[in-house]
C-alpha atoms as a PDB file:
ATOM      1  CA  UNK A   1       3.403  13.171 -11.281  1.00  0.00           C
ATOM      2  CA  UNK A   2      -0.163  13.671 -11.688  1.00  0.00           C
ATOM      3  CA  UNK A   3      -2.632  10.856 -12.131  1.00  0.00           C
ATOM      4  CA  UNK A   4      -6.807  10.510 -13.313  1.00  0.00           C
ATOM      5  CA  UNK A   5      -8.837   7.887 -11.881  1.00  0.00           C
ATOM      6  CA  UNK A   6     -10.184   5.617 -14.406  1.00  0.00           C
ATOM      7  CA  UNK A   7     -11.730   3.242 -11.888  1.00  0.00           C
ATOM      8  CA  UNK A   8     -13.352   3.550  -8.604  1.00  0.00           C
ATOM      9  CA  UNK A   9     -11.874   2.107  -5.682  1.00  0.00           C
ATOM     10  CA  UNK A  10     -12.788   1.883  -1.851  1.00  0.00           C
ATOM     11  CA  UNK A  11     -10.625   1.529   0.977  1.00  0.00           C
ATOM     12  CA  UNK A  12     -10.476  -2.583   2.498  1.00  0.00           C
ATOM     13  CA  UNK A  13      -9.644  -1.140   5.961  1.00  0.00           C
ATOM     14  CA  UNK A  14     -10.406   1.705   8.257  1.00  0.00           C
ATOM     15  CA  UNK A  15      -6.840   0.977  10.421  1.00  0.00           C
ATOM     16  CA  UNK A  16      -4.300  -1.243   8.798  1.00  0.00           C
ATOM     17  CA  UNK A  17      -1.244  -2.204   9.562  1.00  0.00           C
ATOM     18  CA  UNK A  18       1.897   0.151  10.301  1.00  0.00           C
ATOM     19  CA  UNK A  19       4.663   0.757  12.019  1.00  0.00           C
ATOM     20  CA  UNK A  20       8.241   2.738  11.603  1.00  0.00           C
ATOM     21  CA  UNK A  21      11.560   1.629  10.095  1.00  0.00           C
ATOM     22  CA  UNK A  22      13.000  -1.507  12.263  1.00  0.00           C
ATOM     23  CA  UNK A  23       9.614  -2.289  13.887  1.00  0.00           C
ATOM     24  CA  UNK A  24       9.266  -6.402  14.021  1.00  0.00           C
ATOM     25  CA  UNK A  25       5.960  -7.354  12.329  1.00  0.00           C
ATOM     26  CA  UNK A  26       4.541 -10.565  12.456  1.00  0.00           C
ATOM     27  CA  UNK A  27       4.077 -12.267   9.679  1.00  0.00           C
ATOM     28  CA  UNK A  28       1.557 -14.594   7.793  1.00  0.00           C
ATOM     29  CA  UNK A  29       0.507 -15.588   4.254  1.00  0.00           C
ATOM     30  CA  UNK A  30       2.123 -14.612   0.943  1.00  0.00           C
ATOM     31  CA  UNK A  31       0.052 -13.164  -2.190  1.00  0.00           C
ATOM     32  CA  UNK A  32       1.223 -12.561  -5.946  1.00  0.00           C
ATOM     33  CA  UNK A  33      -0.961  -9.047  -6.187  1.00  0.00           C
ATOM     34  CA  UNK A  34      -1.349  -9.400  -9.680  1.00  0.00           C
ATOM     35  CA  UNK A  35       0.206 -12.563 -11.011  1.00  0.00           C
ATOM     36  CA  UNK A  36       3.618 -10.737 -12.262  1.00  0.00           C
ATOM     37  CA  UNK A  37       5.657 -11.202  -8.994  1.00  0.00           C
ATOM     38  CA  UNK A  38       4.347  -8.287  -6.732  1.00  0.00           C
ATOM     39  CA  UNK A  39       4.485 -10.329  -3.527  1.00  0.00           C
ATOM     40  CA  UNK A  40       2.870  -9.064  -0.643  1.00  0.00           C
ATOM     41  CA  UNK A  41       2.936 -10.411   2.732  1.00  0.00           C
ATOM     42  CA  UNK A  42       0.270 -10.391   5.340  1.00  0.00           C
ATOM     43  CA  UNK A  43       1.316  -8.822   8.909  1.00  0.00           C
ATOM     44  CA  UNK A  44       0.228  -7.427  11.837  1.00  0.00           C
ATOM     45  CA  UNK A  45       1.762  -4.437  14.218  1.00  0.00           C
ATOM     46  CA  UNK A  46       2.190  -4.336  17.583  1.00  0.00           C
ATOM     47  CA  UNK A  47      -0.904  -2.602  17.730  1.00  0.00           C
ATOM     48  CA  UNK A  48      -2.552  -5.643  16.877  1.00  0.00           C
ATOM     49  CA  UNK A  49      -3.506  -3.854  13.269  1.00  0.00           C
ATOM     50  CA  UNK A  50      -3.050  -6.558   9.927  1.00  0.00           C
ATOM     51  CA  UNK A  51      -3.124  -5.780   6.260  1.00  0.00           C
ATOM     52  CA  UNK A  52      -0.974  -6.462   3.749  1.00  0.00           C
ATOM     53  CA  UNK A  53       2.974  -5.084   3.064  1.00  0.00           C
ATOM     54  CA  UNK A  54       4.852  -4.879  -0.395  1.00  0.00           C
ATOM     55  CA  UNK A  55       7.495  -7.849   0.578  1.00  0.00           C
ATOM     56  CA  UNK A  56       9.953  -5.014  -1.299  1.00  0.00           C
ATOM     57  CA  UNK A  57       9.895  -2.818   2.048  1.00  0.00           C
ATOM     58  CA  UNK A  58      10.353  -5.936   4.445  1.00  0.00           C
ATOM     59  CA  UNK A  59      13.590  -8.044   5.906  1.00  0.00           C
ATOM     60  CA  UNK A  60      12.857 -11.010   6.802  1.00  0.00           C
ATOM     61  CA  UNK A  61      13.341 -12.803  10.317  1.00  0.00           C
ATOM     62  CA  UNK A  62      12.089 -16.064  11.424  1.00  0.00           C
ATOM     63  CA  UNK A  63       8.753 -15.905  11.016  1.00  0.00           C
ATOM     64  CA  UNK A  64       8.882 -12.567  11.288  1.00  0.00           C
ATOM     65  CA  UNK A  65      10.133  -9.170   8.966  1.00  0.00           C
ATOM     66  CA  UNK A  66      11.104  -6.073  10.706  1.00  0.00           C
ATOM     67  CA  UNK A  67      10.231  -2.997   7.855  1.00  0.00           C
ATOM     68  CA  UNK A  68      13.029  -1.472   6.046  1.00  0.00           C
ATOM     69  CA  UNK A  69      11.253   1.646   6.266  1.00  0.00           C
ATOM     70  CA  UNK A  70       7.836   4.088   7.739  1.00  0.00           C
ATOM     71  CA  UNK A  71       4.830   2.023   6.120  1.00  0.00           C
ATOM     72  CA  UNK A  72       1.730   2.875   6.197  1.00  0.00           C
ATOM     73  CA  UNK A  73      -0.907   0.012   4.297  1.00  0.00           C
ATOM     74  CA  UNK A  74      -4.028   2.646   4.683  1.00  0.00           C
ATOM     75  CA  UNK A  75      -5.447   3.216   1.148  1.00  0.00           C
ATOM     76  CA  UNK A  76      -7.226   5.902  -0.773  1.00  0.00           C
ATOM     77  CA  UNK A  77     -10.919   5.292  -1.646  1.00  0.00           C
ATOM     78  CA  UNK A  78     -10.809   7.185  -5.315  1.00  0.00           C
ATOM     79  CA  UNK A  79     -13.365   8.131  -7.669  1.00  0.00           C
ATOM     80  CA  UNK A  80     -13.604   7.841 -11.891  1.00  0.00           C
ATOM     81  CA  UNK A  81     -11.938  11.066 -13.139  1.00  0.00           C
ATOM     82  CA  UNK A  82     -10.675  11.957  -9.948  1.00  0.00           C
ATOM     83  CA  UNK A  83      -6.857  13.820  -9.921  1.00  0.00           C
ATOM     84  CA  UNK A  84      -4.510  12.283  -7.766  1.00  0.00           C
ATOM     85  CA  UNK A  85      -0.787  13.634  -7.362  1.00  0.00           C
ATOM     86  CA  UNK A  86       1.352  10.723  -7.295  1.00  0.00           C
ATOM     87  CA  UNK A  87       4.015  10.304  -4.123  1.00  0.00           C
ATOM     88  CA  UNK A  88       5.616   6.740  -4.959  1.00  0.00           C
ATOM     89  CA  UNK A  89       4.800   3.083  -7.173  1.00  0.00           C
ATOM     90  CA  UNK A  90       5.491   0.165  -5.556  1.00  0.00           C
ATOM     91  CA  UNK A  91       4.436  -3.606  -6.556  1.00  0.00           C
ATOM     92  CA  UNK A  92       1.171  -2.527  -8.538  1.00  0.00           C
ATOM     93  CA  UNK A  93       0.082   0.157  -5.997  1.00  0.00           C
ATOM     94  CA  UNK A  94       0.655   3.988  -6.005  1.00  0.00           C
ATOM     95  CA  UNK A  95       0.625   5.798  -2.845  1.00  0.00           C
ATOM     96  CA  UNK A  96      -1.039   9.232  -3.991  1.00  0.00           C
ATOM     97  CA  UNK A  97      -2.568  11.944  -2.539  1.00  0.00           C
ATOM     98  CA  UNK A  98      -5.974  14.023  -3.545  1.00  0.00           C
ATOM     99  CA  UNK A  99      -7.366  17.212  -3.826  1.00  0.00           C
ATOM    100  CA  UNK A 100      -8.539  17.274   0.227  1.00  0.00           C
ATOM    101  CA  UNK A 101      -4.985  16.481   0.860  1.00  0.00           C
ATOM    102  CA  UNK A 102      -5.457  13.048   1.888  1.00  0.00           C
ATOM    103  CA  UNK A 103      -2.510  10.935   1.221  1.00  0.00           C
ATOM    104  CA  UNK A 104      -3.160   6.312   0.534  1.00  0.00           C
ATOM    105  CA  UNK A 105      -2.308   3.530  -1.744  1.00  0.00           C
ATOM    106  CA  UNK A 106      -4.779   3.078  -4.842  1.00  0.00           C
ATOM    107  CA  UNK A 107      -3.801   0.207  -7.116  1.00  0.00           C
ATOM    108  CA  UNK A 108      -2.108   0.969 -10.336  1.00  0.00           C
ATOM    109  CA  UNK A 109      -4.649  -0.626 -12.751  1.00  0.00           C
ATOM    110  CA  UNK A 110      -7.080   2.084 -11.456  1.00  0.00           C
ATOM    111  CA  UNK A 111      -5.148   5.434 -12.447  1.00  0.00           C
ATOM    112  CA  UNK A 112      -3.525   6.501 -15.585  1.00  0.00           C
ATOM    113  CA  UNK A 113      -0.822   8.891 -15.383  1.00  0.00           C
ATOM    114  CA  UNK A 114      -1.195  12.208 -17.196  1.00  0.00           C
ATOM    115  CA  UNK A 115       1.415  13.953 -19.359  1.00  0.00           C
END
């Protein structure tokens, strides 16, 4: 699917937090993204990287969640009326990819898809 940028957006982090399917992440505070139920949970790696995780793509343990899946939290600084091809939605955010074939999450109230 192909998206347009209707709102600029930069990047929080240069290195966020990541790891592979079954890595154990440490965990921390809990945030609605947009008031609608889109939980996501603060963690860090074991590279000592934090950011925040869709709680969709993590099992919880203890006080810990070990990630269902690859995740990757690094997102896409956009521009207005920039294209975007879209790779996969989850809770609010669309992991995309641009024109200079970098791939990052933008948040969905930022892009409009195109038909």
């Amino acid at each position: 699917m192909s998206w347009k940028v209707i709102k600029a957006y930069t990047r929080s982090r240069e290195n966020p937090v990541a790891g592979q399917a079954s890595d154990l992440l440490e965990t921390g505070k809990r945030g609605d993204y947009d008031g609608k139920g889109n939980i996501w949970i603060w963690c860090k790696d074991k590279e000592g990287r934090e950011g925040w995780i869709a709680e969709d793509v993590l099992e919880p343990e203890g006080n810990k969640a070990r990630l269902k899946k690859d995740f990757n939290a690094l997102e896409l600084s956009i521009q207005t009326g920039e294209r975007l091809e879209g790779i996969e939605e989850l809770a609010c955010w669309l992991l995309a990819k641009n024109d200079q074939g970098q791939i990052g999450w933008v948040p969905l109230n930022h892009v409009e898809e195109l038909s």
